[in-house]
N, C-alpha and C. Protein backbone atom coordinates (compact mmCIF):
# COMPACT_ATOMS: atom_id res chain seq x y z
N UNK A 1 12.72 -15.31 -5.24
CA UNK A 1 11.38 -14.83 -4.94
C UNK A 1 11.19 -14.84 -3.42
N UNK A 2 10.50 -13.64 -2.63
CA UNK A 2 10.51 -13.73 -1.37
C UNK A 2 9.20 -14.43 -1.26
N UNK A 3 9.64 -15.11 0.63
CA UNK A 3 8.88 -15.56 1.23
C UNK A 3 7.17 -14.55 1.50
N UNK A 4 6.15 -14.46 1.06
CA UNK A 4 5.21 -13.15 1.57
C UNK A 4 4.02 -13.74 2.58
N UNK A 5 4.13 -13.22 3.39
CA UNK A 5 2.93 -13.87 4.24
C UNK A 5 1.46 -13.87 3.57
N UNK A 6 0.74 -14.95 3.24
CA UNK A 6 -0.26 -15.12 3.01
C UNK A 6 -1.38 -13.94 3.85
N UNK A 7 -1.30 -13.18 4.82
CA UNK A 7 -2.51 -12.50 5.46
C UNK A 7 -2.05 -10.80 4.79
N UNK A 8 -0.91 -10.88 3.99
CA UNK A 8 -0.19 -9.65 3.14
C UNK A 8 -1.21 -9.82 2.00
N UNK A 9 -0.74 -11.18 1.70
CA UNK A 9 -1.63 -11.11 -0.12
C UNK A 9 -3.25 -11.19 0.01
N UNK A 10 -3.91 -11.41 0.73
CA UNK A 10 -5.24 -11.53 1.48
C UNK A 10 -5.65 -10.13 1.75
N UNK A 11 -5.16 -9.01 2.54
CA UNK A 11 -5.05 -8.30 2.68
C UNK A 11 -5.66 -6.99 1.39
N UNK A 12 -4.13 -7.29 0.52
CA UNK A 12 -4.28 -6.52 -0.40
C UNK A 12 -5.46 -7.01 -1.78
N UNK A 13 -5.54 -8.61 -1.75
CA UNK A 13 -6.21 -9.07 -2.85
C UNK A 13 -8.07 -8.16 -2.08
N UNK A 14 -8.24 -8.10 -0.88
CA UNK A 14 -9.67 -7.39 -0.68
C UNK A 14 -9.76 -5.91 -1.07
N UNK A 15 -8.67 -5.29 -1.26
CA UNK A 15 -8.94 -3.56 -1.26
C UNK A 15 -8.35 -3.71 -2.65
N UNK A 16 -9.24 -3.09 -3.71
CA UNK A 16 -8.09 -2.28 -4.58
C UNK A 16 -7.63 -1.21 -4.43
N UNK A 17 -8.02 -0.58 -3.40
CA UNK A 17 -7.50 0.86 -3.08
C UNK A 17 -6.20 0.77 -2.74
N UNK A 18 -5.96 -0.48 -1.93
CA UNK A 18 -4.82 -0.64 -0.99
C UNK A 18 -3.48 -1.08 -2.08
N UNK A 19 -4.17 -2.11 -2.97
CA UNK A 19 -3.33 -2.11 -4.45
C UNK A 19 -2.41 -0.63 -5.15
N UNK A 20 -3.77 0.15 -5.27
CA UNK A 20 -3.41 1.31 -5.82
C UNK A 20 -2.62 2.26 -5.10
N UNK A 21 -2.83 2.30 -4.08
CA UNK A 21 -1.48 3.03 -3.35
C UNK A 21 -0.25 2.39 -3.12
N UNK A 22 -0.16 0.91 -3.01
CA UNK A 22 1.11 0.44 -3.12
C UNK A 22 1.83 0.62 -4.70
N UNK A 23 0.90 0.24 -5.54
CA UNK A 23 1.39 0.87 -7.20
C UNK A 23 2.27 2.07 -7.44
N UNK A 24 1.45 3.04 -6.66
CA UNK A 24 1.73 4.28 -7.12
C UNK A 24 2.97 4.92 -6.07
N UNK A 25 3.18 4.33 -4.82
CA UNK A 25 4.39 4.71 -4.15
C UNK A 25 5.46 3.48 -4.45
N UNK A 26 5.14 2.17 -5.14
CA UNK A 26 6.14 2.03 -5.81
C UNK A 26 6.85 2.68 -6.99
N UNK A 27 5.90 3.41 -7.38
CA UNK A 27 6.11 3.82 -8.87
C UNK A 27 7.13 5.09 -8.45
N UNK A 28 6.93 6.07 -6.92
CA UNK A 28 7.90 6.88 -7.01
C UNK A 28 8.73 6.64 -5.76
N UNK A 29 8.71 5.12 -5.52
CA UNK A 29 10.17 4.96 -4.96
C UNK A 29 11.55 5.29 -5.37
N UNK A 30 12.44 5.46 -3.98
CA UNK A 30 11.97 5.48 -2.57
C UNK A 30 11.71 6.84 -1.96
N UNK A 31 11.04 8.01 -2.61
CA UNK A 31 10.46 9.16 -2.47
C UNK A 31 9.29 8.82 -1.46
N UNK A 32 9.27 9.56 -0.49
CA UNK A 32 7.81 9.78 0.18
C UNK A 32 6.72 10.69 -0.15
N UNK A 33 5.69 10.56 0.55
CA UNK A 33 4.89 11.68 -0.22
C UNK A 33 3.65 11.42 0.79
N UNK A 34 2.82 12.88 0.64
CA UNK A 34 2.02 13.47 1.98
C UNK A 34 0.45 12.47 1.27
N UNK A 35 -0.51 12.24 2.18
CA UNK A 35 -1.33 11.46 2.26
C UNK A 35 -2.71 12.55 0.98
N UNK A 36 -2.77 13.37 1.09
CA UNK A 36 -3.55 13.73 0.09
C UNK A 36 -2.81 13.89 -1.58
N UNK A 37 -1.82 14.22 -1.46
CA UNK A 37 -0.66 13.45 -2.86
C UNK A 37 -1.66 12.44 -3.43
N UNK A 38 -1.60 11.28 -2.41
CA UNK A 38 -1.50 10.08 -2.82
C UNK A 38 -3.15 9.67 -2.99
N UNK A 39 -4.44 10.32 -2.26
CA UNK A 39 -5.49 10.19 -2.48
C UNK A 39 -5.83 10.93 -3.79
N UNK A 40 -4.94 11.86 -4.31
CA UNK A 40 -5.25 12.74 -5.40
C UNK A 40 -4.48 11.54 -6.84
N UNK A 41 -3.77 10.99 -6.26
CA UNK A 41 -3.03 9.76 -7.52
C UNK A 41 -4.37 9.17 -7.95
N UNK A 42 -4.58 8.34 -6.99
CA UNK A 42 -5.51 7.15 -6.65
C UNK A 42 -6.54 7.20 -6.92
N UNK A 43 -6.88 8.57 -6.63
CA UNK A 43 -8.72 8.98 -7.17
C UNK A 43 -9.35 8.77 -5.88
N UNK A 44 -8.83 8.84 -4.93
CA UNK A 44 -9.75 8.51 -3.71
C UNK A 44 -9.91 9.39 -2.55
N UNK A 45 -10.84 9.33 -1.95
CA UNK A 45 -10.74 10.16 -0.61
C UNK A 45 -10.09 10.08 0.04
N UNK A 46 -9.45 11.57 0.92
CA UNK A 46 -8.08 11.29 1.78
C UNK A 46 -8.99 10.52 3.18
N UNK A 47 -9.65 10.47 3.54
CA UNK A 47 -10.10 9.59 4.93
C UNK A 47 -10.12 8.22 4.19
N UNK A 48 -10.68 7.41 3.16
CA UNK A 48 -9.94 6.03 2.65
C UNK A 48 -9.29 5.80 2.48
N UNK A 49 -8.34 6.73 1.79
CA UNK A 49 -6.58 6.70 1.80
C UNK A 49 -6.28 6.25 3.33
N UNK A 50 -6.29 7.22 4.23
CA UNK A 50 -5.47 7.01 5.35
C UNK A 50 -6.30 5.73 5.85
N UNK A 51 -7.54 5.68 5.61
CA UNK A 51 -7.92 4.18 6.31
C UNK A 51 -7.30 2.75 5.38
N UNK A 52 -6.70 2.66 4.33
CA UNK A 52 -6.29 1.89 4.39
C UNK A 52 -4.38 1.88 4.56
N UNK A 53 -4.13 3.18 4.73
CA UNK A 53 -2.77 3.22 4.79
C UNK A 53 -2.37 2.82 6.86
N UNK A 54 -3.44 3.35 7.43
CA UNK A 54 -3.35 3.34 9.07
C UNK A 54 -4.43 2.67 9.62
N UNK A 55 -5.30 2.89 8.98
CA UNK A 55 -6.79 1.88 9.87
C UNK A 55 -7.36 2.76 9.77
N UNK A 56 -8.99 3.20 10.15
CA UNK A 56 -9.66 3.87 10.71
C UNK A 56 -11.04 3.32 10.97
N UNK A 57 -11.01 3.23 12.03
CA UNK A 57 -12.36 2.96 13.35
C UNK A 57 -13.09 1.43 12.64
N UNK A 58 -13.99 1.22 12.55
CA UNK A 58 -14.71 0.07 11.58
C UNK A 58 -14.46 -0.13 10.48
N UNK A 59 -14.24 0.91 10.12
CA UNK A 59 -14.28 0.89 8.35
C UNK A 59 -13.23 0.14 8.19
N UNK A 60 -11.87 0.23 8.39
CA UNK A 60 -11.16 -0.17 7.76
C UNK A 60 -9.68 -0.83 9.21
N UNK A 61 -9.96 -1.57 8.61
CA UNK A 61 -9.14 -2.76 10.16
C UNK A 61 -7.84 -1.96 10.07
N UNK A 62 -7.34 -2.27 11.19
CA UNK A 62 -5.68 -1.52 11.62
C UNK A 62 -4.99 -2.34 10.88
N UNK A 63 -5.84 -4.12 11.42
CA UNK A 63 -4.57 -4.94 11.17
C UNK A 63 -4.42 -5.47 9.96
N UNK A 64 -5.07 -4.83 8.98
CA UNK A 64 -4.86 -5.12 7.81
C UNK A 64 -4.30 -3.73 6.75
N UNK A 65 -4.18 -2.85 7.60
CA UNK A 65 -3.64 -1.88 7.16
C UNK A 65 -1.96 -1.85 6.43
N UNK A 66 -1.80 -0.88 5.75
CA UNK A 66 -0.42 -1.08 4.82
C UNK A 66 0.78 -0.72 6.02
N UNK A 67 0.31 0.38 6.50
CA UNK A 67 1.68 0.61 7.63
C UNK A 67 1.72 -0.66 8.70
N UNK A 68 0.93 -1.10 9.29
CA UNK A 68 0.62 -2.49 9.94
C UNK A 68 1.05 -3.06 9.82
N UNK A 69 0.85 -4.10 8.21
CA UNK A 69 1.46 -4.73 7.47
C UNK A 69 3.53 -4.55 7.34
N UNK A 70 3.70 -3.54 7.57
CA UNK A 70 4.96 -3.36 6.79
C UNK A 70 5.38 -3.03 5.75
N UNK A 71 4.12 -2.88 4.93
CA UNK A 71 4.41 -2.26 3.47
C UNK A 71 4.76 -1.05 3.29
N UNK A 72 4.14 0.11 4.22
CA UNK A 72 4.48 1.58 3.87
C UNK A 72 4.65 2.03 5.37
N UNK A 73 5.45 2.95 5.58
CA UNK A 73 6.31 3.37 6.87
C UNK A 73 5.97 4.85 6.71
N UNK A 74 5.48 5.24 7.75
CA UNK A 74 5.13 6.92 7.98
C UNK A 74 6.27 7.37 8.69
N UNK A 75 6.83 8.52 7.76
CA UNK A 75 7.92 9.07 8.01
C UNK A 75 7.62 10.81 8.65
N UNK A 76 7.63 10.99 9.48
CA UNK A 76 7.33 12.49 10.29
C UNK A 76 8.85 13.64 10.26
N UNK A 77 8.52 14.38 9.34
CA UNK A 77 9.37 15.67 8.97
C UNK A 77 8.73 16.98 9.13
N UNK A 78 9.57 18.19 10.08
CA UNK A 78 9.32 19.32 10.12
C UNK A 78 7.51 19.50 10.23
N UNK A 79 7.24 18.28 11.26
CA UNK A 79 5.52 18.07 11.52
C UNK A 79 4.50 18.02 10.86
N UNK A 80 5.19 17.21 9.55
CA UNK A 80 3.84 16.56 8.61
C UNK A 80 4.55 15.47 8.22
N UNK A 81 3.46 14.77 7.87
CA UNK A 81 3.42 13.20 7.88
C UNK A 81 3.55 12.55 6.87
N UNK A 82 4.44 12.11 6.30
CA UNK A 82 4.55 11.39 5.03
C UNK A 82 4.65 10.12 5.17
N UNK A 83 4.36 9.26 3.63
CA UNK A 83 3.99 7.93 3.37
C UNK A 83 5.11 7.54 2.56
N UNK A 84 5.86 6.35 2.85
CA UNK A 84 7.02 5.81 1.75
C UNK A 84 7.03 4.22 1.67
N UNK A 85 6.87 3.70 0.53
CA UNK A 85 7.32 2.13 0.81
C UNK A 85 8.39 1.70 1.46
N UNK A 86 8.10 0.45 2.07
CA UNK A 86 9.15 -0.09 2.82
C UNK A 86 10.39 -1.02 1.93
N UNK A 87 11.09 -1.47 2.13
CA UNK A 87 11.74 -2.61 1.56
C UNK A 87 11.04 -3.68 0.82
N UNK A 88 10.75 -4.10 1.82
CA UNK A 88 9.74 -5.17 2.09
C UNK A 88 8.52 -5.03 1.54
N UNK A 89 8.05 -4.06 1.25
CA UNK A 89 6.38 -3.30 0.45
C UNK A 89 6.94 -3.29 -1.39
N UNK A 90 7.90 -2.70 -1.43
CA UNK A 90 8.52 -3.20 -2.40
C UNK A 90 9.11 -4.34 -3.37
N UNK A 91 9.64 -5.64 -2.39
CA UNK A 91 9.41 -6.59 -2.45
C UNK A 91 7.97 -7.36 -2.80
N UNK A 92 7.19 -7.09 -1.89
CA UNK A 92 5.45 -7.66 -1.98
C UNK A 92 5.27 -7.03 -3.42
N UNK A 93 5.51 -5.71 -3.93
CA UNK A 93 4.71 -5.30 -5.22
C UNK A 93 5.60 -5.73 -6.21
N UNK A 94 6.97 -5.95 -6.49
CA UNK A 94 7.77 -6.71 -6.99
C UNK A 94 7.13 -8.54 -7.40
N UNK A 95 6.54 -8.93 -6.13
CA UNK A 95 5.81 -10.17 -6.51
C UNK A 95 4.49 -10.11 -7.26
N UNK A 96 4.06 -9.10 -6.35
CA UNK A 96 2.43 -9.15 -7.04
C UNK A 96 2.37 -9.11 -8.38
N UNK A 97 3.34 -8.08 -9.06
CA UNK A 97 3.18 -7.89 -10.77
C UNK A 97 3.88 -9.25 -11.10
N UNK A 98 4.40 -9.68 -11.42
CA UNK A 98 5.09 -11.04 -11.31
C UNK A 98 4.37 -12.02 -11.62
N UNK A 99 3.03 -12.37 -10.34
CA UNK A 99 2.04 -12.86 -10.03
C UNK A 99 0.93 -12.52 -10.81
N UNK A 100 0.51 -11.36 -11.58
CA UNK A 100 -0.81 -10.40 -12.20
C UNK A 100 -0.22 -11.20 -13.74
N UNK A 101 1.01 -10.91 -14.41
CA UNK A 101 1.27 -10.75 -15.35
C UNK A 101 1.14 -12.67 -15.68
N UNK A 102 1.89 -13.40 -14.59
CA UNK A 102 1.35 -14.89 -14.89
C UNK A 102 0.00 -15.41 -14.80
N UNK A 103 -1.05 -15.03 -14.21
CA UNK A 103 -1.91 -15.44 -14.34
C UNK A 103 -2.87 -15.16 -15.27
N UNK A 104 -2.30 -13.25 -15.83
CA UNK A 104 -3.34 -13.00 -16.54
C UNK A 104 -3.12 -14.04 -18.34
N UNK A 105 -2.34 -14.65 -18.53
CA UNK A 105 -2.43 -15.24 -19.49
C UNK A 105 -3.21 -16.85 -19.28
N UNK A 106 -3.94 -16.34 -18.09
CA UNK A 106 -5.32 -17.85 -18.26
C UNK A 106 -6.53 -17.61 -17.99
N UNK A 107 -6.54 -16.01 -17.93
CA UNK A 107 -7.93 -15.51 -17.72
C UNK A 107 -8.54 -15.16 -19.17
């Protein structure tokens, strides 16, 4: 089981949005995919998407952001911008279900 920094699981335990996009680009790892893709998965707006994938202004802290973090790595091809889990983002969602599936048998 990896080591995960506590301000990772903090992080993600405040957004479920931020949950849901790590879910769903685990789910089509290690494929990338363009930022409205992934607001259209999620059910969410592409400006909350990217604010929790990059930051944006107040709303949504940099430094708690997924690319920030290390979880998802923006990959730039033929000048558009795609989103892919990292190793390591993979790892974290590897724990988290792990973590969901043990606890939910005491809720």
């Amino acid at each position: 089981m990896p080591v995960i920094d506590p301000h990772i699981l903090r992080s993600i335990h405040r957004s479920d949005l931020r949950k849901r996009i790590l879910m769903y680009l685990y789910d089509i790892y290690p494929s990338a995919t363009y930022l409205s893709e992934i607001a259209r998965v999620v059910g969410s707006d592409p400006s909350n998407v990217r604010g929790a994938l990059v930051g944006l202004g107040n709303r949504y802290n940099g430094e708690s952001s997924l690319v920030y973090l290390g979880l998802v790595e923006e990959v730039m091809s033929n000048g558009f911008r795609y989103y892919r889990l990292t190793d390591y983002g993979k790892k974290v969602v590897e724990y988290l279900k792990d973590y969901y599936s043990y606890y939910r048998k005491f809720m």
